[in-house]
N, C-alpha and C. Protein backbone atom coordinates (compact mmCIF):
# COMPACT_ATOMS: atom_id res chain seq x y z
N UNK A 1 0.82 -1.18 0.00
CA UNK A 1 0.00 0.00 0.00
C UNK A 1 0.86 1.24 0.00
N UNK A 2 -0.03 2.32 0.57
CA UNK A 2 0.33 3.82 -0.08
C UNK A 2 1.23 3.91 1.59
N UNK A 3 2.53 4.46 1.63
CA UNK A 3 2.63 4.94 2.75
C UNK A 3 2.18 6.52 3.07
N UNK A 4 1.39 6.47 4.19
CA UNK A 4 0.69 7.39 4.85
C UNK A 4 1.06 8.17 6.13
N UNK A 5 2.31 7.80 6.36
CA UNK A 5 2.68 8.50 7.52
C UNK A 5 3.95 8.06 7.95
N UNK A 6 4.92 8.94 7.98
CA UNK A 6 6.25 8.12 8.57
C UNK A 6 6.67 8.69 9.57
N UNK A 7 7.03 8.14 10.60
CA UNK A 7 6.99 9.23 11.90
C UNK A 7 8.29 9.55 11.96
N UNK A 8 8.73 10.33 13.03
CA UNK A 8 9.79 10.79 13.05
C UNK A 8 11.40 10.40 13.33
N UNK A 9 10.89 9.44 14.29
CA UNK A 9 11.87 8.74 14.53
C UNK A 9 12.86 7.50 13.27
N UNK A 10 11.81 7.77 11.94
CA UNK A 10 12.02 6.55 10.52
C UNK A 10 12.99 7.62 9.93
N UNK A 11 13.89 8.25 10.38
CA UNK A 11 14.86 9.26 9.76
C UNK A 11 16.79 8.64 9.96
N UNK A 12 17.49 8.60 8.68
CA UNK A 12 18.92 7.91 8.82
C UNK A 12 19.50 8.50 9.84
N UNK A 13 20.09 7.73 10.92
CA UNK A 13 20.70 8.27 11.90
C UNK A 13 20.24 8.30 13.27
N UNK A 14 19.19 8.35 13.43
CA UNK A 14 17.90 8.26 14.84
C UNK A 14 18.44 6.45 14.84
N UNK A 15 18.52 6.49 16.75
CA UNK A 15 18.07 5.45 17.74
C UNK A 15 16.48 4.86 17.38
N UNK A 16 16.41 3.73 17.52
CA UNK A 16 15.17 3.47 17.79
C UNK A 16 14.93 2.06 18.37
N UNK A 17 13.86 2.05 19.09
CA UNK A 17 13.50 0.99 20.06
C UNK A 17 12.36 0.21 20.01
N UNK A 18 12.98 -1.10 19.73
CA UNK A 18 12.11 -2.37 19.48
C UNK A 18 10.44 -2.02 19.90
N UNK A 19 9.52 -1.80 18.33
CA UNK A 19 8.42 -2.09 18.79
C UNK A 19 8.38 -0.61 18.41
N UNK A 20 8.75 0.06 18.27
CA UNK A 20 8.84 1.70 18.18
C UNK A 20 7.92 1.99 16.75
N UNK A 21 7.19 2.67 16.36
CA UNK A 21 6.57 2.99 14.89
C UNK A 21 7.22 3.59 14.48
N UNK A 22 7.29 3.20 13.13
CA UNK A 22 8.40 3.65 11.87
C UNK A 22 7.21 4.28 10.84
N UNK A 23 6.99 3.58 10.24
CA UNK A 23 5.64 4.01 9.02
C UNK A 23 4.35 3.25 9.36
N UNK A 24 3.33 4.02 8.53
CA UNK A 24 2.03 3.44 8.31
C UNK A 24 1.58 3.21 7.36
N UNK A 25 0.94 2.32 6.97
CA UNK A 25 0.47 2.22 5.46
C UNK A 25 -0.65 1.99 5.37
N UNK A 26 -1.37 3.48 4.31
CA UNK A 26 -2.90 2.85 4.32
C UNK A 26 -3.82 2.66 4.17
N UNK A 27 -4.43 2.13 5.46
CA UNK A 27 -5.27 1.35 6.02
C UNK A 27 -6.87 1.14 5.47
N UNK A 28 -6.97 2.05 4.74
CA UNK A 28 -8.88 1.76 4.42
C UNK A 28 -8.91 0.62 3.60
N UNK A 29 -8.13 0.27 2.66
CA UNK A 29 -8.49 -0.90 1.71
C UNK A 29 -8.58 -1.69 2.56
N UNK A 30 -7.90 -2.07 3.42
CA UNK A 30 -7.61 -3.30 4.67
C UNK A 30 -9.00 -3.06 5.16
N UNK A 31 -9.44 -1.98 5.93
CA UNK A 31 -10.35 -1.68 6.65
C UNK A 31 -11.67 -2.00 6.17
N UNK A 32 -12.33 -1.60 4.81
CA UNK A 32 -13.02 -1.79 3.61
C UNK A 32 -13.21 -3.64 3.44
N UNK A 33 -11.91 -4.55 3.56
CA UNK A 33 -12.63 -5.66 3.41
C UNK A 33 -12.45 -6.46 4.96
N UNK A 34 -12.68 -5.86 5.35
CA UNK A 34 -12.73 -6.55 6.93
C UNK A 34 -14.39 -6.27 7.24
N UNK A 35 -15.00 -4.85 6.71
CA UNK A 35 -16.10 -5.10 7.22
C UNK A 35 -16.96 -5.98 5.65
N UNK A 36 -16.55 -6.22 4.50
CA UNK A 36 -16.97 -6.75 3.65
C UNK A 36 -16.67 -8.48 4.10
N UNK A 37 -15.74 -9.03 4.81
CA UNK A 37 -15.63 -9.87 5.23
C UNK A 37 -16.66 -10.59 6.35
N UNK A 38 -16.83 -9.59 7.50
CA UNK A 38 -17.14 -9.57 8.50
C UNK A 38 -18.87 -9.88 8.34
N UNK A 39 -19.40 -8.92 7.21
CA UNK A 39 -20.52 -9.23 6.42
C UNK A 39 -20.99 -10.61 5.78
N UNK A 40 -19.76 -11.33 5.15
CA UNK A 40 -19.83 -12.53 4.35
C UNK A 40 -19.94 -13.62 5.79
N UNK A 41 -19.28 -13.34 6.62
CA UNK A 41 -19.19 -14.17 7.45
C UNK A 41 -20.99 -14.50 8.35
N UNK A 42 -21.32 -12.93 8.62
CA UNK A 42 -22.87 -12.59 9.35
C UNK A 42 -23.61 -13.15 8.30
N UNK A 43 -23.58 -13.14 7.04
CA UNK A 43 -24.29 -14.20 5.75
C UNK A 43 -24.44 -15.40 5.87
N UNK A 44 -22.69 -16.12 6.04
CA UNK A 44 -22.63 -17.51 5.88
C UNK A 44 -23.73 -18.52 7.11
N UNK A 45 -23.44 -17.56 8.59
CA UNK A 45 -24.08 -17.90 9.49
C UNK A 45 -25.57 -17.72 9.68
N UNK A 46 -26.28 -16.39 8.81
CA UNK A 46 -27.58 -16.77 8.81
C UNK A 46 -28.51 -17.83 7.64
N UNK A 47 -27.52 -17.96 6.64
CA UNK A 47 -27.73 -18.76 5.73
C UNK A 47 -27.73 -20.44 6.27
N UNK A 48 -27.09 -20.76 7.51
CA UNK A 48 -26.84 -22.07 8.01
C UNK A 48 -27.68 -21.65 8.83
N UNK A 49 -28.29 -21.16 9.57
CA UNK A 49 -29.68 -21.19 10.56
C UNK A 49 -30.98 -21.12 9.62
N UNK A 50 -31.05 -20.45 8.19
CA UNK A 50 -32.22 -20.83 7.72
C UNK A 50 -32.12 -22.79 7.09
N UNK A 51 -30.96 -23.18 6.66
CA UNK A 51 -30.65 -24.41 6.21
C UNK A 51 -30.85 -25.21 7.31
N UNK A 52 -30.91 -25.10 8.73
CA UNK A 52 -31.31 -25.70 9.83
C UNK A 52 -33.03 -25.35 9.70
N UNK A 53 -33.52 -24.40 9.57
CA UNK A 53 -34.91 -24.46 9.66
C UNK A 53 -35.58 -25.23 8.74
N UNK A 54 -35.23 -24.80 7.62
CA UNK A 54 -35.44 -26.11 6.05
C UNK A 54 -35.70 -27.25 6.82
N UNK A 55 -34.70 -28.11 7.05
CA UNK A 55 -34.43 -29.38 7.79
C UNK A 55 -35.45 -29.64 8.57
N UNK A 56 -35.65 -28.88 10.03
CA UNK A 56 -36.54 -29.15 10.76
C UNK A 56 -38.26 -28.70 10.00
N UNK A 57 -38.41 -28.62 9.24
CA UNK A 57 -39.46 -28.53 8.24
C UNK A 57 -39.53 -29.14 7.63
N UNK A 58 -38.52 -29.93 6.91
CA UNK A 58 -38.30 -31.19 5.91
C UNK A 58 -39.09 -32.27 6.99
N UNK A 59 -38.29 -32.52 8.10
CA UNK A 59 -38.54 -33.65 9.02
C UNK A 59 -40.10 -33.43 9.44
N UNK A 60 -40.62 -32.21 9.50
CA UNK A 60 -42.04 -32.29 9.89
C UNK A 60 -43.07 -32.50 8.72
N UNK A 61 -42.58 -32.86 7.55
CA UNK A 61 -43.10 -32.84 6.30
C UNK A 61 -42.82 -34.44 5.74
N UNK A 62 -42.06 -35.48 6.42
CA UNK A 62 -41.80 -36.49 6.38
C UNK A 62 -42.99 -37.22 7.44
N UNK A 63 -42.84 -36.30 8.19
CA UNK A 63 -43.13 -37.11 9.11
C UNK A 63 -45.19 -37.53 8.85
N UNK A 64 -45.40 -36.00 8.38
CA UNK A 64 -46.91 -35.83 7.46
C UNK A 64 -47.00 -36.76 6.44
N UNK A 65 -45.97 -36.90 5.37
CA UNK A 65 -46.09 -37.93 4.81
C UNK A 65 -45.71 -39.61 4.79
N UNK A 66 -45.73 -39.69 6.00
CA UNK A 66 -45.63 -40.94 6.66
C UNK A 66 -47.28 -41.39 7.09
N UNK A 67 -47.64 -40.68 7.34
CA UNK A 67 -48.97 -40.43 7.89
C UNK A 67 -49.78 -40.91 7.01
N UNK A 68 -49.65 -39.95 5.68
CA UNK A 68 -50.58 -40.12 4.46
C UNK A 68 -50.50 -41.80 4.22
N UNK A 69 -49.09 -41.67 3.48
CA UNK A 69 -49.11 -43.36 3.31
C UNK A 69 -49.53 -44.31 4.28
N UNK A 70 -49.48 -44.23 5.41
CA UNK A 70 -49.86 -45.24 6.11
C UNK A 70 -51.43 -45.62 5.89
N UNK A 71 -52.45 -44.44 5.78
CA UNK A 71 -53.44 -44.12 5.61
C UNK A 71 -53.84 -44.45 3.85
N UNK A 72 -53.45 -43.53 3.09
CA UNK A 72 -53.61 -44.76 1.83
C UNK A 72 -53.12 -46.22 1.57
N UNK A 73 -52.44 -46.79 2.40
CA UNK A 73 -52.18 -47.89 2.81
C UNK A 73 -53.04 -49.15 3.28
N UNK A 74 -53.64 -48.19 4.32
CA UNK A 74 -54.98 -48.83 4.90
C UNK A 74 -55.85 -48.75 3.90
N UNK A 75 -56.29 -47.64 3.09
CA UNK A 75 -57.45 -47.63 2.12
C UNK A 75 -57.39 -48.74 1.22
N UNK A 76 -55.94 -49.11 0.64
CA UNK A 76 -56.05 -49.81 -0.41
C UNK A 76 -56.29 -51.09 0.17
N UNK A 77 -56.08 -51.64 1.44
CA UNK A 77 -56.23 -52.81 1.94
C UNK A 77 -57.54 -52.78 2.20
N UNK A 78 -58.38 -51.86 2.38
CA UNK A 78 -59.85 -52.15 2.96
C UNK A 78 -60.33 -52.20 1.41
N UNK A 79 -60.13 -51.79 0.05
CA UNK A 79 -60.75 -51.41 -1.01
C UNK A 79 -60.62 -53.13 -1.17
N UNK A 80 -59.32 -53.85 -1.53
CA UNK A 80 -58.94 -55.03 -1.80
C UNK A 80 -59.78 -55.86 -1.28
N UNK A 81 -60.48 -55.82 0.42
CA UNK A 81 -61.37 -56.60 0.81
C UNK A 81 -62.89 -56.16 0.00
N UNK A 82 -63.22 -54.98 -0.17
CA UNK A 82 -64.41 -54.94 -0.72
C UNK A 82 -64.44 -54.83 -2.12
N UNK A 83 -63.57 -55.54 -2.67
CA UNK A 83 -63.31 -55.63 -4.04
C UNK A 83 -64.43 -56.10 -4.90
N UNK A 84 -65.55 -57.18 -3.97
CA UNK A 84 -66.74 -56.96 -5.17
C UNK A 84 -67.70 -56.01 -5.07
N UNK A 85 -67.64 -55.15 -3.69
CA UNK A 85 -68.47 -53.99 -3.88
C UNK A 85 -67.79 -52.93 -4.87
N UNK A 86 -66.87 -52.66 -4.82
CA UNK A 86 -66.16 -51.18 -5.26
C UNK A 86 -65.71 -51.44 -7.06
N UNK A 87 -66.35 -50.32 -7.79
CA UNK A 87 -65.79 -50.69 -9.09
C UNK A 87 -63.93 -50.81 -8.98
N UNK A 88 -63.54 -51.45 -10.83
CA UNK A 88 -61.86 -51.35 -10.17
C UNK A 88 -62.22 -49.91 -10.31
N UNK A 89 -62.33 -48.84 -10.85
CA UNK A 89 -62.28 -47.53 -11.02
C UNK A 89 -61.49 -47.37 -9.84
N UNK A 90 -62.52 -47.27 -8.52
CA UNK A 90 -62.47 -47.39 -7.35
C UNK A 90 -61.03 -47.71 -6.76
N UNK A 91 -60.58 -48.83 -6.58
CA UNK A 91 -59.85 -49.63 -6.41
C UNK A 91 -58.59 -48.99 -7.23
N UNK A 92 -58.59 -48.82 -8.67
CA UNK A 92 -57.35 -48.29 -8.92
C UNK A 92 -57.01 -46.56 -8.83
N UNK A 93 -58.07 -45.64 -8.45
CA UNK A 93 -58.12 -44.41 -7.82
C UNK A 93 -56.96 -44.78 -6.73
N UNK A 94 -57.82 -45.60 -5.81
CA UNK A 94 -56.81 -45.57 -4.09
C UNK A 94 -55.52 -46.55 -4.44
N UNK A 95 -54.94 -47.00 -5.38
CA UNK A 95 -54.07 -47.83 -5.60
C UNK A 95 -53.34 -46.47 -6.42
N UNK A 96 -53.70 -45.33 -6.90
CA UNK A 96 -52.94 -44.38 -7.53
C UNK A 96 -52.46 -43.47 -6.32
N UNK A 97 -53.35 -43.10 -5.42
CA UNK A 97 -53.22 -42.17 -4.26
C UNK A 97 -52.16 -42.78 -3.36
N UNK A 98 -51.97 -44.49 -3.45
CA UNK A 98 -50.73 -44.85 -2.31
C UNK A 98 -49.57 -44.98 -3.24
N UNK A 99 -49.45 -44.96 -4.49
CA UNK A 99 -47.99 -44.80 -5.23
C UNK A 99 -47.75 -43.11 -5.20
N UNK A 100 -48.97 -42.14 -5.11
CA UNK A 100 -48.83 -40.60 -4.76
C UNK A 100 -48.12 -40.83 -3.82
N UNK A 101 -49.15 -41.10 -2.50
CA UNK A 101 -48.34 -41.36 -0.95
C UNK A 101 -46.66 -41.60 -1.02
N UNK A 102 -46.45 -42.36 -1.56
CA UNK A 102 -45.34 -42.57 -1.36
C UNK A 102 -44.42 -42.13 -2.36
N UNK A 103 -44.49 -41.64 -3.60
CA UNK A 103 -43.63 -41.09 -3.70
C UNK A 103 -43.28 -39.29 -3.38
N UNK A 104 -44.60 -38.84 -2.78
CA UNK A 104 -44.11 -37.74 -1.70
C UNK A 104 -43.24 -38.17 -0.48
N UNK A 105 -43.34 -39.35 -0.09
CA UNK A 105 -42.37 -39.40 1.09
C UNK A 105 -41.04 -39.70 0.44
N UNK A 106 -40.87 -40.44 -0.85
CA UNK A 106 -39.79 -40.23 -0.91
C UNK A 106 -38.61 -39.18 -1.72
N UNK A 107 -39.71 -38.09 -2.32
CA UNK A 107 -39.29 -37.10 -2.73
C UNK A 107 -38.69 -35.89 -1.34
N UNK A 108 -39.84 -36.18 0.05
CA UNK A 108 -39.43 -35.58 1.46
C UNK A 108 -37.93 -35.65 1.61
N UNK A 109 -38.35 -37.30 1.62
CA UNK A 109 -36.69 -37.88 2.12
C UNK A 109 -35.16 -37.34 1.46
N UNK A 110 -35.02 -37.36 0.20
CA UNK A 110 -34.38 -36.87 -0.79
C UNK A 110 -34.15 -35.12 -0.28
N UNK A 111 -34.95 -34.56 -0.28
CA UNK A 111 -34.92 -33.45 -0.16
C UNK A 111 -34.28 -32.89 1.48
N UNK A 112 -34.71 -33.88 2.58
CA UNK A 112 -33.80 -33.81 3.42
C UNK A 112 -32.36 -34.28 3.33
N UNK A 113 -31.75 -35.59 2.73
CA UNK A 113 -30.81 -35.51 2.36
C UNK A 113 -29.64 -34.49 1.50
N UNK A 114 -30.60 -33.73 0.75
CA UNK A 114 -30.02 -32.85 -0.12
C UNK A 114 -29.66 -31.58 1.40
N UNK A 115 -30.72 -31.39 2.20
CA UNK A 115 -30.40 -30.43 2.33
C UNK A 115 -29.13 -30.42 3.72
N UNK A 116 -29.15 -31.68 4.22
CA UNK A 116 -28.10 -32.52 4.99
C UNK A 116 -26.59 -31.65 4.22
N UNK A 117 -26.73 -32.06 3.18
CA UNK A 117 -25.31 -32.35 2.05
C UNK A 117 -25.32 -30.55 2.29
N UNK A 118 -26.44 -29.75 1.86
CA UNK A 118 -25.77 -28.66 1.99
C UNK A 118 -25.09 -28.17 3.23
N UNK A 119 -25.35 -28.10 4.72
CA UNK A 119 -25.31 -27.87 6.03
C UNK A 119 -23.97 -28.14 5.67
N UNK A 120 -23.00 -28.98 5.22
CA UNK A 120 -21.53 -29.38 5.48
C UNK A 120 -20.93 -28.19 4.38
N UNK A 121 -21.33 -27.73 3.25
CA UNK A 121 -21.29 -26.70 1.94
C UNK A 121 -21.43 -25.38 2.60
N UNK A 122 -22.25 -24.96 3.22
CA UNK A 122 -22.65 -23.80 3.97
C UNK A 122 -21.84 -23.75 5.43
N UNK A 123 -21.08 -24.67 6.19
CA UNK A 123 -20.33 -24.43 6.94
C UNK A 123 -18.96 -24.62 6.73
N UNK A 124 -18.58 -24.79 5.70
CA UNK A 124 -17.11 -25.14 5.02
C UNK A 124 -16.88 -23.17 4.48
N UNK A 125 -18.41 -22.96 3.55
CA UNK A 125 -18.20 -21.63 3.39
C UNK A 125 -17.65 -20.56 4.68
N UNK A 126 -18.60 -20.64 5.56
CA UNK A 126 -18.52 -20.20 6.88
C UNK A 126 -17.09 -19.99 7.35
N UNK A 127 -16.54 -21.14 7.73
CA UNK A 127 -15.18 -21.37 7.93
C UNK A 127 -14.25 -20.62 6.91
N UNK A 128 -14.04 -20.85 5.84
CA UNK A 128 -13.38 -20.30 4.36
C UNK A 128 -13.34 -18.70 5.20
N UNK A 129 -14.76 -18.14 5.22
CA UNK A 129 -14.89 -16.34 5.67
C UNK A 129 -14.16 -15.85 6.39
N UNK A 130 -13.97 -17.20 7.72
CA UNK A 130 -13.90 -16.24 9.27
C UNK A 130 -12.45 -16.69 8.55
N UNK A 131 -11.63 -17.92 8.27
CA UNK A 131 -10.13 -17.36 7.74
C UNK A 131 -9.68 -16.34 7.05
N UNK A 132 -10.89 -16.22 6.07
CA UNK A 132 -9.85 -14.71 5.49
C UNK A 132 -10.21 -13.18 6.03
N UNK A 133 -11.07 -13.39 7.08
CA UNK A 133 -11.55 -12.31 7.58
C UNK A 133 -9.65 -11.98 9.21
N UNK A 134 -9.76 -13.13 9.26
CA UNK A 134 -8.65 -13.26 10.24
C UNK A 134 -6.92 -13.05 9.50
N UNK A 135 -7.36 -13.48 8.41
CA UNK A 135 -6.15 -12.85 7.16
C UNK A 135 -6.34 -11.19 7.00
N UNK A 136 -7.66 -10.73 6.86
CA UNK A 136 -7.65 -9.11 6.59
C UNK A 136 -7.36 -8.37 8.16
N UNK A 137 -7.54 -9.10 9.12
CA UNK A 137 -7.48 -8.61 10.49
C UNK A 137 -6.04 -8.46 10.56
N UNK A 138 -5.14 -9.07 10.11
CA UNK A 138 -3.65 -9.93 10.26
C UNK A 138 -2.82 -8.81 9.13
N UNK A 139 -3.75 -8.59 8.31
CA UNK A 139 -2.83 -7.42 7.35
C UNK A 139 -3.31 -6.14 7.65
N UNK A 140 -4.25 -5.97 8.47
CA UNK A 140 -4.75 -4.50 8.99
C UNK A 140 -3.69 -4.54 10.11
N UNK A 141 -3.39 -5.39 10.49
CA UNK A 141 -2.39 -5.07 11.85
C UNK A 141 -1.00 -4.80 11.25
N UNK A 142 -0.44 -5.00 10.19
CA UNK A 142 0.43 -4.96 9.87
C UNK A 142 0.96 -3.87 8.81
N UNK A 143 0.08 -3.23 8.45
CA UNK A 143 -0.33 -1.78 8.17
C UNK A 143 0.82 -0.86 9.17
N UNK A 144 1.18 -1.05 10.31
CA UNK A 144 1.96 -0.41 10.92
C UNK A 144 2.82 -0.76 11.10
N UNK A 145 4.04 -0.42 10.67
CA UNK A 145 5.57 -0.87 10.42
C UNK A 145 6.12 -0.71 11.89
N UNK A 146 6.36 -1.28 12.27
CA UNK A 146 7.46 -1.21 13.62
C UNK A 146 8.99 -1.82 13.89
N UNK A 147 9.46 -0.94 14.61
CA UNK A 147 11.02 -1.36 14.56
C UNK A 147 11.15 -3.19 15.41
N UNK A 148 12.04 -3.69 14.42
CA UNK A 148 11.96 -5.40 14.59
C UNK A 148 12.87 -5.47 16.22
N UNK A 149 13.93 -4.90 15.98
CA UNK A 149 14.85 -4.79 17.16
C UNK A 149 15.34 -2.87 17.48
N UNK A 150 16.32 -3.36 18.77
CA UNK A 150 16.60 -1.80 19.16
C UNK A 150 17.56 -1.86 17.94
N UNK A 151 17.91 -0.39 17.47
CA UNK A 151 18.99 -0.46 16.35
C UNK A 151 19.14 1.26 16.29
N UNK A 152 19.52 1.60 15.08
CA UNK A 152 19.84 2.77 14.17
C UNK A 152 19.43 2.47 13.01
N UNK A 153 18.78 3.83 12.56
CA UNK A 153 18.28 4.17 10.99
C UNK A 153 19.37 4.33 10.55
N UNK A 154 19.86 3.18 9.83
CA UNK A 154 21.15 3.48 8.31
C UNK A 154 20.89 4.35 7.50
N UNK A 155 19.45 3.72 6.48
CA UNK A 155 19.29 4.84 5.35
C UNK A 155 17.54 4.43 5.52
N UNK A 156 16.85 5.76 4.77
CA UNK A 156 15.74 5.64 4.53
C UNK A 156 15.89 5.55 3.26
N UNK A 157 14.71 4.09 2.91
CA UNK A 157 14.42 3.20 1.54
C UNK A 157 12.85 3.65 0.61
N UNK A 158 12.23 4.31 2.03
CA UNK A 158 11.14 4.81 1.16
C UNK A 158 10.67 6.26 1.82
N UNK A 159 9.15 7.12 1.09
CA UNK A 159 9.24 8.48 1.68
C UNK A 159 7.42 8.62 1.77
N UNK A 160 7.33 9.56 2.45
CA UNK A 160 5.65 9.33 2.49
C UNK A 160 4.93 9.45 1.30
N UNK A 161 4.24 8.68 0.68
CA UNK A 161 2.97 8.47 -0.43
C UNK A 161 3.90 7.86 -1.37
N UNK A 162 5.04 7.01 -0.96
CA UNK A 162 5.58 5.99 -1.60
C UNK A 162 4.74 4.72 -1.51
N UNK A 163 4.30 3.82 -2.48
CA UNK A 163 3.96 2.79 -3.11
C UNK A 163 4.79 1.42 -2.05
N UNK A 164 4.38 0.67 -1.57
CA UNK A 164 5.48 -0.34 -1.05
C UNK A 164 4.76 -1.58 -1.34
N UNK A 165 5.18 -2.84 -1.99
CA UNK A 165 4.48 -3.81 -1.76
C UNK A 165 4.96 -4.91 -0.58
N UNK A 166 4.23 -5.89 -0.98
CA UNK A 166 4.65 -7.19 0.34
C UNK A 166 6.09 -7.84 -0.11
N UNK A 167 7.08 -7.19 0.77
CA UNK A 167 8.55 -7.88 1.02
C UNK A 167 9.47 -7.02 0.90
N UNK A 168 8.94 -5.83 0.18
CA UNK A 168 9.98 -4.64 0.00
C UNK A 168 10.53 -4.17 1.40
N UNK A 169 11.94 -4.09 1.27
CA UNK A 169 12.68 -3.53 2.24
C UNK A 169 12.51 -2.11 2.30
N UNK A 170 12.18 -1.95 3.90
CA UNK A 170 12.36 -0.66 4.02
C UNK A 170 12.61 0.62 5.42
């Protein structure tokens, strides 16, 4: 980044003491995706509490269609006994309603699985955020140059609203 401030003591010839500030470099781009981070992260986590509600809605929607089938289940077994009262009409109506029955439960099921598979997708994201949010935290801190050990300024390598990238000596 841009250096933004070099204090006084970052001059050839000056003492200086471990930990002491030398330059600053900066800081809003850093600053800028920390709260864009910080955002992705408040996302990832409400996005995995609605994917938890899904779920517990899936399961109460399984559990309804457990119900059904059991119940067109029974119908088709009572139709089968009154098979010479009931036209087949009859008979193959409630023999259509328990292949319905059931393949809503197993379209339920599926759909809780799917949404299983996401919960591990949506917290992998999660995770991914808060690391690079802890990466932008880690280069916002480092935005401020400080002296490594006690020493002396030899020479100054750069000057304020000098350009510096990552590794340049200075």
């Amino acid at each position: 980044g841009t250096v933004s401030k070099k204090h006084d003591a970052c001059e050839a010839g000056n003492f200086v003491t471990k930990g002491e500030k030398l330059l600053e470099i900066d800081a809003e781009e850093y600053k800028l995706e920390i709260r864009k981070l910080e955002a992705e992260v408040v996302q990832s986590e409400k996005r995995i509490e609605e994917n938890k509600q899904q779920i517990e809605g899936e399961k109460q929607s399984i559990e309804l269609a457990k119900r059904d089938l059991e119940l067109q289940e029974n119908e088709v077994r009572r139709n089968q006994r009154l098979s010479g009262v009931l036209s087949q009409t009859e008979i193959d109506q409630s023999q259509r309603s328990l292949n319905s029955a059931r393949t809503q439960l197993s379209n339920r099921e599926s759909n809780l699985k799917t949404l299983a598979a996401g919960t591990a997708r949506l917290e992998a994201a999660l995770q991914l955020s808060s690391r690079q949010l802890d990466k932008a935290k880690l280069d916002l801190r480092r935005t401020t140059i400080t002296a490594p050990e006690n020493g002396v300024i030899v020479r100054e390598m750069v000057q304020r609203g000098d350009y510096v990238a990552k590794g340049t000596q200075i």
